[in-house]
C-alpha atoms as a PDB file:
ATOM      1  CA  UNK A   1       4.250  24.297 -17.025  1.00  0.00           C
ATOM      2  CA  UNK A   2       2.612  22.894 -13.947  1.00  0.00           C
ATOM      3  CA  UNK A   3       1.860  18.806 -14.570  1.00  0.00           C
ATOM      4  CA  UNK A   4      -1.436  17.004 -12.955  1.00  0.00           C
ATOM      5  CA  UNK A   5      -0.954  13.309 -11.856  1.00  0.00           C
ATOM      6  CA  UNK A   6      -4.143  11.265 -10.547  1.00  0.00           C
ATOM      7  CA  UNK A   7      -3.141   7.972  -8.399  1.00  0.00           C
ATOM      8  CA  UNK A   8      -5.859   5.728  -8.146  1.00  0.00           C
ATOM      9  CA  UNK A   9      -4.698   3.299  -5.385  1.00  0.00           C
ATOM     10  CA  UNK A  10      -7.619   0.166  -4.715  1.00  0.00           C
ATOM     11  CA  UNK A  11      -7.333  -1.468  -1.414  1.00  0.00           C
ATOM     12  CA  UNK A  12      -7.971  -5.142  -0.520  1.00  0.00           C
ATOM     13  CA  UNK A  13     -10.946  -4.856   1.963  1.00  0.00           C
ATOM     14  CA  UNK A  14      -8.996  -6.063   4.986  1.00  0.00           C
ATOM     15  CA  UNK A  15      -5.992  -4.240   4.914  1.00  0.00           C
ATOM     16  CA  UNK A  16      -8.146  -0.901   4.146  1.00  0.00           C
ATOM     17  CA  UNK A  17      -6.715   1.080   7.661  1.00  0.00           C
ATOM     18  CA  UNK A  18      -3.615   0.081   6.896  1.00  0.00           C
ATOM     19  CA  UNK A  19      -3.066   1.692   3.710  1.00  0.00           C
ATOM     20  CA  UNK A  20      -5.058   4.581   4.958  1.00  0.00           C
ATOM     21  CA  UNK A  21      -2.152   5.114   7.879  1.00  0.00           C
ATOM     22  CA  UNK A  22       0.550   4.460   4.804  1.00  0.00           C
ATOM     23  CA  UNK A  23      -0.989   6.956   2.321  1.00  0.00           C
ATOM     24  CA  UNK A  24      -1.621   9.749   4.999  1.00  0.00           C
ATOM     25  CA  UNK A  25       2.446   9.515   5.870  1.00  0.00           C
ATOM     26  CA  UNK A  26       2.962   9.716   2.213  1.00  0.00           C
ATOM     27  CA  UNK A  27       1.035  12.837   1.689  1.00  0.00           C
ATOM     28  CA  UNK A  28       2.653  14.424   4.706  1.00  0.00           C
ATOM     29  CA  UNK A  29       5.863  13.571   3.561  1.00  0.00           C
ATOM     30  CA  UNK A  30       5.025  14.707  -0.406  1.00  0.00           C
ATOM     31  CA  UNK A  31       3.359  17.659   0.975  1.00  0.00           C
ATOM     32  CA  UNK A  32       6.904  18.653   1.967  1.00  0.00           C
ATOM     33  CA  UNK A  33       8.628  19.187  -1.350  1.00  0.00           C
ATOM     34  CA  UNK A  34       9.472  22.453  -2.626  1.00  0.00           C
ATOM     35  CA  UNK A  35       7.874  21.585  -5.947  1.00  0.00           C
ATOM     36  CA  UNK A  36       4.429  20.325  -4.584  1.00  0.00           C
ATOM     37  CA  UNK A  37       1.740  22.612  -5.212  1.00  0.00           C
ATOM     38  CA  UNK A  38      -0.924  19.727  -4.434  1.00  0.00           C
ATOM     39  CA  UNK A  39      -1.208  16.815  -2.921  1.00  0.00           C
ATOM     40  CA  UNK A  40      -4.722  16.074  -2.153  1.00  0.00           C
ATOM     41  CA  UNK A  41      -5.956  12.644  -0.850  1.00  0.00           C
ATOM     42  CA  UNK A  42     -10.063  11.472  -1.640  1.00  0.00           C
ATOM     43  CA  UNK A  43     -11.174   7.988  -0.415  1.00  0.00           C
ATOM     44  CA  UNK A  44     -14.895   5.952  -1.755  1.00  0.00           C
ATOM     45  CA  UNK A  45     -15.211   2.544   0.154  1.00  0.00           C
ATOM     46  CA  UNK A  46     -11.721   0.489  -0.686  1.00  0.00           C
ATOM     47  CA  UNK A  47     -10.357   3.280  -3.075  1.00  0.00           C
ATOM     48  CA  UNK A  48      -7.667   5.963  -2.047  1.00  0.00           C
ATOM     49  CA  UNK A  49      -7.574   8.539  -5.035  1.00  0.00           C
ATOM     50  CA  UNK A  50      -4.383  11.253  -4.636  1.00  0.00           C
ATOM     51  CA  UNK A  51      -4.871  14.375  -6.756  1.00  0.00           C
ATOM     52  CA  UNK A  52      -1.647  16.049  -7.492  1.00  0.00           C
ATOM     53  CA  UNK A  53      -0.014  19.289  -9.191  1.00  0.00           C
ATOM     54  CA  UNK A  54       3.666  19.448  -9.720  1.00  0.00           C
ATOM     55  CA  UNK A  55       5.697  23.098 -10.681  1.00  0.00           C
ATOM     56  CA  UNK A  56       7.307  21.044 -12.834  1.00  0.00           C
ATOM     57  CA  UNK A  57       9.071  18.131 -14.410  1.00  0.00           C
ATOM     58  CA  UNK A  58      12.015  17.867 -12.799  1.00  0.00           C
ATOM     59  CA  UNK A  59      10.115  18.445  -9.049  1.00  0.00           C
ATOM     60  CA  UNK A  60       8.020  15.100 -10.033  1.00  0.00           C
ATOM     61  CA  UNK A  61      11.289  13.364 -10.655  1.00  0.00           C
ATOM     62  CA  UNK A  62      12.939  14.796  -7.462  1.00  0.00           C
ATOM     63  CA  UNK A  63       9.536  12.979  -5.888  1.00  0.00           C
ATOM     64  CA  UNK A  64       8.945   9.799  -7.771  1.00  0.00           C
ATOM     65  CA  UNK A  65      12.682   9.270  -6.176  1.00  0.00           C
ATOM     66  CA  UNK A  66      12.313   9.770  -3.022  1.00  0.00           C
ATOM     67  CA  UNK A  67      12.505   6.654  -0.281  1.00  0.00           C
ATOM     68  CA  UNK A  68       9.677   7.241   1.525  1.00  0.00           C
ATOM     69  CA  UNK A  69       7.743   7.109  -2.195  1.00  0.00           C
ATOM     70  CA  UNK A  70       9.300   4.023  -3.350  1.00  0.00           C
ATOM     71  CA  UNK A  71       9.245   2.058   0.054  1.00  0.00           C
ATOM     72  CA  UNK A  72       5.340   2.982  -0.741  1.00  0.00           C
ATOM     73  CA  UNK A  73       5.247   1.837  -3.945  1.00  0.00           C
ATOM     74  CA  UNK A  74       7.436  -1.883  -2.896  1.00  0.00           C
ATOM     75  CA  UNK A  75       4.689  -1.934  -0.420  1.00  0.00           C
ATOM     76  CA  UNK A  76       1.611  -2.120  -2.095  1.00  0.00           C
ATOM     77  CA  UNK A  77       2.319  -5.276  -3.619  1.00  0.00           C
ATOM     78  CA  UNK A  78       0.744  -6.798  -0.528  1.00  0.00           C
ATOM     79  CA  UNK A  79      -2.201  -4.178   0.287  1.00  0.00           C
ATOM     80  CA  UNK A  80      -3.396  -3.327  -3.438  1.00  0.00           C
ATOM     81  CA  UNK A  81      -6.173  -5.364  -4.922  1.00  0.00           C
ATOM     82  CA  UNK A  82      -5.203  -3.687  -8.164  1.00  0.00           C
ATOM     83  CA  UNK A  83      -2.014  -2.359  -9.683  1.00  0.00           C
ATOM     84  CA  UNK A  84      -1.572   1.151  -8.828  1.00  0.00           C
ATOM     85  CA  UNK A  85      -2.687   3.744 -11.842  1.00  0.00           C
ATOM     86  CA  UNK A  86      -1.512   6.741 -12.427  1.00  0.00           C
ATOM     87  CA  UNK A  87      -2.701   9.211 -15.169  1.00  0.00           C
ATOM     88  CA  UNK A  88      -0.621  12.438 -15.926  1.00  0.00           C
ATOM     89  CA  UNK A  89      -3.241  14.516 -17.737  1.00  0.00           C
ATOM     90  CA  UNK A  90      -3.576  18.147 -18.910  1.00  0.00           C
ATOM     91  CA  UNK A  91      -6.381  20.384 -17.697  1.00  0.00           C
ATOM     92  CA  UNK A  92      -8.856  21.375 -20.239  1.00  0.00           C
ATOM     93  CA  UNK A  93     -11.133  23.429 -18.954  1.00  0.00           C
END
């Protein structure tokens, strides 16, 4: 069954480019994987919203392992003005 992840990634206002440049190389990275079906990127002002659809389970694990992912995540510490969210949801209609 093919999962849906939302990342909702809030930017401190001066470092907004920045994590622009660092979530474009993750998407072209992500966009890679065999299981990635989706991996969408939206932006409002200081917010970076990545809409994402997974095969499966075990292709989101492959990805929420992968370097390039982490090193992302480690980053953010000093960019975000928010902790990163992310909502796995099912589609409805």
């Amino acid at each position: 069954m093919m999962i849906s992840i939302t990342a909702i990634i809030k930017s401190k206002q001066e470092k907004i480019e920045e994590v622009k440049n660092l979530i474009q190389n993750l998407v072209l990275q992500t966009r890679k994987e065999e299981a990635c079906i989706r991996y969408d990127l939206h932006t409002t002002e200081n917010v970076f919203i990545i809409w994402e659809e997974w095969k499966d389970q075990a292709g989101l694990d492959i990805h929420n392992n992968q370097p390039y992912l982490q090193d992302f995540i480690k980053q953010s510490e000093s960019f975000a003005s928010a902790p990163i969210q992310v909502y796995k949801t099912v589609q409805i209609l």
